[in-house]
C-alpha atoms as a PDB file:
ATOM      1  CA  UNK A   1       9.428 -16.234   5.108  1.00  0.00           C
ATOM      2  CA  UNK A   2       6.363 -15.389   2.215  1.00  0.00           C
ATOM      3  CA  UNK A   3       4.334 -18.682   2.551  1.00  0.00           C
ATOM      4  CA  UNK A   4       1.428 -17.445   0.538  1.00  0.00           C
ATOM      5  CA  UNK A   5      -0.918 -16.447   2.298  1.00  0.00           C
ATOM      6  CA  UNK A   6      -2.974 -13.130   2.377  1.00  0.00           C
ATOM      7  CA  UNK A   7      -1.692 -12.294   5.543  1.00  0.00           C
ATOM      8  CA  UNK A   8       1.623 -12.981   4.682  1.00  0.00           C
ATOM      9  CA  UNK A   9       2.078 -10.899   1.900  1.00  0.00           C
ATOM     10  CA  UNK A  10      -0.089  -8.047   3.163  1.00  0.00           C
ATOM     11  CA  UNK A  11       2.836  -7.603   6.801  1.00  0.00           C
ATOM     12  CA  UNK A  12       5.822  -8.242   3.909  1.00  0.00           C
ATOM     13  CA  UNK A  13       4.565  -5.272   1.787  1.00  0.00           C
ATOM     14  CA  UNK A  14       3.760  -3.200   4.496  1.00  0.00           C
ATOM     15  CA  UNK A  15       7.455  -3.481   6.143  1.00  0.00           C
ATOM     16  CA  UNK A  16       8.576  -2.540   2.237  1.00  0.00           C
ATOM     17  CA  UNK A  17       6.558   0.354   2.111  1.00  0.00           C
ATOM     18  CA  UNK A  18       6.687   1.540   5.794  1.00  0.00           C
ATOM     19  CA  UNK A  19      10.578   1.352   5.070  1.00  0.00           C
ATOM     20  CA  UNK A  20      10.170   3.889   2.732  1.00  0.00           C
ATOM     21  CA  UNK A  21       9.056   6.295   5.039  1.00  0.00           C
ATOM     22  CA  UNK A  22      11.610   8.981   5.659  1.00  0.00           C
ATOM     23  CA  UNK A  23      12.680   8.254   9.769  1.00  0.00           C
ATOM     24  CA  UNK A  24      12.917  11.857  10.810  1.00  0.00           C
ATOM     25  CA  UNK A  25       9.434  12.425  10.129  1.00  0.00           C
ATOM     26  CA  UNK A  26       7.353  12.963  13.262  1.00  0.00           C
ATOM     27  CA  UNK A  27       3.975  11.072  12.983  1.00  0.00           C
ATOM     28  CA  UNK A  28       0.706  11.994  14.696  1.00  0.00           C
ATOM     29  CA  UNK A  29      -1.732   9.130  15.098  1.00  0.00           C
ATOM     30  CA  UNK A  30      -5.142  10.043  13.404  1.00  0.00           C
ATOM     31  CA  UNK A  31      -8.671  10.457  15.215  1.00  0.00           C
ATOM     32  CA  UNK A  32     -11.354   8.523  14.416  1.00  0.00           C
ATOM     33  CA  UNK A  33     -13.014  11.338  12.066  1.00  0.00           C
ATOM     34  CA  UNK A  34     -10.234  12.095  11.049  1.00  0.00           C
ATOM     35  CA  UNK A  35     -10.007   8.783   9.414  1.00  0.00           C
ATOM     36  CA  UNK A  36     -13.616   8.590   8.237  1.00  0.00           C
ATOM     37  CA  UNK A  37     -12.841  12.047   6.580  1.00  0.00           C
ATOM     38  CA  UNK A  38      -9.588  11.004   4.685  1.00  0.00           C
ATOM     39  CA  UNK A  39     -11.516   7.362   3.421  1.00  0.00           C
ATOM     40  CA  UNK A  40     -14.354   9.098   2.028  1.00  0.00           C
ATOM     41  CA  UNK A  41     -11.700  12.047   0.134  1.00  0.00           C
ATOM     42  CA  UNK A  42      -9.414   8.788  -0.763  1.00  0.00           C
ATOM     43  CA  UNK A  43     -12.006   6.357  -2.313  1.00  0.00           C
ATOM     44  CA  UNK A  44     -13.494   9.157  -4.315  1.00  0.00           C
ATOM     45  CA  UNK A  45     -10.204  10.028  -5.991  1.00  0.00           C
ATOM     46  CA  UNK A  46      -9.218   6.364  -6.102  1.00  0.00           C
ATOM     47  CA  UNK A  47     -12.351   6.060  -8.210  1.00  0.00           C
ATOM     48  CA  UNK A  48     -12.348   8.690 -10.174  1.00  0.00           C
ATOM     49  CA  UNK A  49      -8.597   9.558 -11.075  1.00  0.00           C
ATOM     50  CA  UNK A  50      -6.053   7.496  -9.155  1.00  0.00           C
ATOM     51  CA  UNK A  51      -3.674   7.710 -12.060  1.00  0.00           C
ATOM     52  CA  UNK A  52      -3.273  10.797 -11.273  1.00  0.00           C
ATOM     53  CA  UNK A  53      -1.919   9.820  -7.795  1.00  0.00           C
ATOM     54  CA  UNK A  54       2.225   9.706  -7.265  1.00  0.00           C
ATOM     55  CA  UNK A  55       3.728   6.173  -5.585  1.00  0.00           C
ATOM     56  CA  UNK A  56       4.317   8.093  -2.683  1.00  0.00           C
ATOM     57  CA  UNK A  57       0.905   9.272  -2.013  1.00  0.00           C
ATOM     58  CA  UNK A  58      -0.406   5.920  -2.400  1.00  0.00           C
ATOM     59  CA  UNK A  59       2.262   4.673   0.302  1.00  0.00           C
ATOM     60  CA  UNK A  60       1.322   7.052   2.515  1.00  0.00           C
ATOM     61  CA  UNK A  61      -2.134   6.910   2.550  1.00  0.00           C
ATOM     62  CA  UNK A  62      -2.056   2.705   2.288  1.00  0.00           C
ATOM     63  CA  UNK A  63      -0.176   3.812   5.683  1.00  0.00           C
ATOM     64  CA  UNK A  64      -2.720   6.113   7.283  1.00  0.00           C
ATOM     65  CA  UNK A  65      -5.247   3.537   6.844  1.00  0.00           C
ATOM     66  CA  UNK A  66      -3.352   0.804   8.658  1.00  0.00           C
ATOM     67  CA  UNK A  67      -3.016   3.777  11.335  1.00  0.00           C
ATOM     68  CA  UNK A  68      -7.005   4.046  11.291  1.00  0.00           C
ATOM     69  CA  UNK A  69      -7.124   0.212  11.993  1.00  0.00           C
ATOM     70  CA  UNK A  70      -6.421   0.582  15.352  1.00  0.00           C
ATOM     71  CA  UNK A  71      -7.530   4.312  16.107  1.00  0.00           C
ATOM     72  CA  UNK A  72     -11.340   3.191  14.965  1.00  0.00           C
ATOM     73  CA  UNK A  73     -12.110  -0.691  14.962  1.00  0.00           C
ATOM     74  CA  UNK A  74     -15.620  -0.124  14.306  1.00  0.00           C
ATOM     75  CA  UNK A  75     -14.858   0.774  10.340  1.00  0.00           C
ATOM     76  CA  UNK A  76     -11.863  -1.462   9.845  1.00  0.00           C
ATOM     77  CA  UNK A  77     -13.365  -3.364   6.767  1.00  0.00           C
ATOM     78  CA  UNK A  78     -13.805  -0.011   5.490  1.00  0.00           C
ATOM     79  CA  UNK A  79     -10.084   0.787   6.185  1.00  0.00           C
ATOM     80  CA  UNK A  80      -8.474  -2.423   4.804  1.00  0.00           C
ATOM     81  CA  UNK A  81     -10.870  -2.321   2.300  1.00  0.00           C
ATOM     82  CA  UNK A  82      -9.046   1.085   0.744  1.00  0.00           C
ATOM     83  CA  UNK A  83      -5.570  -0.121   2.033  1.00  0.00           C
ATOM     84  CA  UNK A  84      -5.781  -3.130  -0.343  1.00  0.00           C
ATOM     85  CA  UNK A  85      -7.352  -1.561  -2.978  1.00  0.00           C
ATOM     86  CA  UNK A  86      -3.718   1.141  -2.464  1.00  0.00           C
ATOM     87  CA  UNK A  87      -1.415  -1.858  -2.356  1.00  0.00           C
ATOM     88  CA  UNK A  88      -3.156  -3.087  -5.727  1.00  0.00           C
ATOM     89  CA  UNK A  89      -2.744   0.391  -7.545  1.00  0.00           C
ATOM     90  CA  UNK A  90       1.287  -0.012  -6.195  1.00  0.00           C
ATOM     91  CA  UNK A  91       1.037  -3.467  -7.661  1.00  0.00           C
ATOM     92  CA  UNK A  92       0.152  -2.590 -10.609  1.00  0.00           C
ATOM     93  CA  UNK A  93       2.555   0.095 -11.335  1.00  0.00           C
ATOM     94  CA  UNK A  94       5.288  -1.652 -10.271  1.00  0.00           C
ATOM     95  CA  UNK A  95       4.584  -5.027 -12.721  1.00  0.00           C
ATOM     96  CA  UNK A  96       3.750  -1.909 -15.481  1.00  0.00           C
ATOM     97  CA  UNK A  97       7.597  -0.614 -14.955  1.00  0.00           C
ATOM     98  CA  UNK A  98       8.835  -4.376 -15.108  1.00  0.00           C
ATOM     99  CA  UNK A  99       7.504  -4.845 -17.760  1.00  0.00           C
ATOM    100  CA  UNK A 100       7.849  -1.837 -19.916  1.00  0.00           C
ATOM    101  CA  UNK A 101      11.678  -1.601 -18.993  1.00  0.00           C
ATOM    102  CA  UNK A 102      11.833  -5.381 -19.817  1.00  0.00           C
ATOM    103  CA  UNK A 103      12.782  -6.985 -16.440  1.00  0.00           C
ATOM    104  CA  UNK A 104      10.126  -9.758 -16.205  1.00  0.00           C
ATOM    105  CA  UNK A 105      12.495 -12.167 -17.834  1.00  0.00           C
ATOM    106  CA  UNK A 106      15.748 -11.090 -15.045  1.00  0.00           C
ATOM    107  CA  UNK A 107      12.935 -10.769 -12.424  1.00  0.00           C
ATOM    108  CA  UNK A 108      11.795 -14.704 -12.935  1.00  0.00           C
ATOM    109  CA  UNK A 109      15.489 -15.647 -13.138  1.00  0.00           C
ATOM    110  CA  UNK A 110      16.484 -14.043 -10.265  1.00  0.00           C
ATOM    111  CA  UNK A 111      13.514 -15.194  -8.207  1.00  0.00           C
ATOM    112  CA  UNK A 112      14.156 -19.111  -9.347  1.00  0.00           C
ATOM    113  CA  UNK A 113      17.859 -18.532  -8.382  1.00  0.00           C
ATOM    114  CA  UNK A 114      16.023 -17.490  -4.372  1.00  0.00           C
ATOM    115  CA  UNK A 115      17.373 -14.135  -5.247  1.00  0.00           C
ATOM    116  CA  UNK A 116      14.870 -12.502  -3.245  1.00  0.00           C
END
């Protein structure tokens, strides 16, 4: 159960998103420079334009960074780093579409009721 904490919410939304991930897609764990590589590209256009980034591509890279956690410990602030700042673009979006389709109010309801 959510209790909170960073941790917490960080392994709930990555089972959400990693659901979303289509299952007959083969996946190829990254190298090491690989990953370096694809941070430096990502942070860059996270900086400079990461409206113009779909949902999708946001889910997938947040996804190839927890990947690059384990394929090259020595940068893994540098990895999470990105992977949060990812999950906080998602966050964003997805409060923007509550709100502009006028669902906060059902959303709060629903959560009191444990509707979750």
């Amino acid at each position: 159960m959510f209790d909170g904490s960073f941790h917490s919410y960080n392994s709930r939304l990555f089972v959400t998103l990693a659901a979303d991930v289509t299952p007959q897609e083969v996946k190829h764990a990254p190298t090491g420079a690989q990953c370096q590589a694809d941070r430096r590209l990502w942070i860059a256009e996270v900086s400079n334009s990461a409206s113009d980034l779909d949902y999708h591509t946001l889910t997938a890279r947040e996804l190839v960074m927890g990947d690059c956690i384990s394929v090259d410990p020595d940068n893994n602030p540098l990895y999470m780093s990105l992977g949060y700042q990812l999950i906080a673009l998602q966050d964003i979006r997805l409060r923007h579409f509550v709100e502009r389709h006028g669902l906060y109010d059902q959303f709060i309801k629903e959560d009191k009721e444990g509707k979750r």
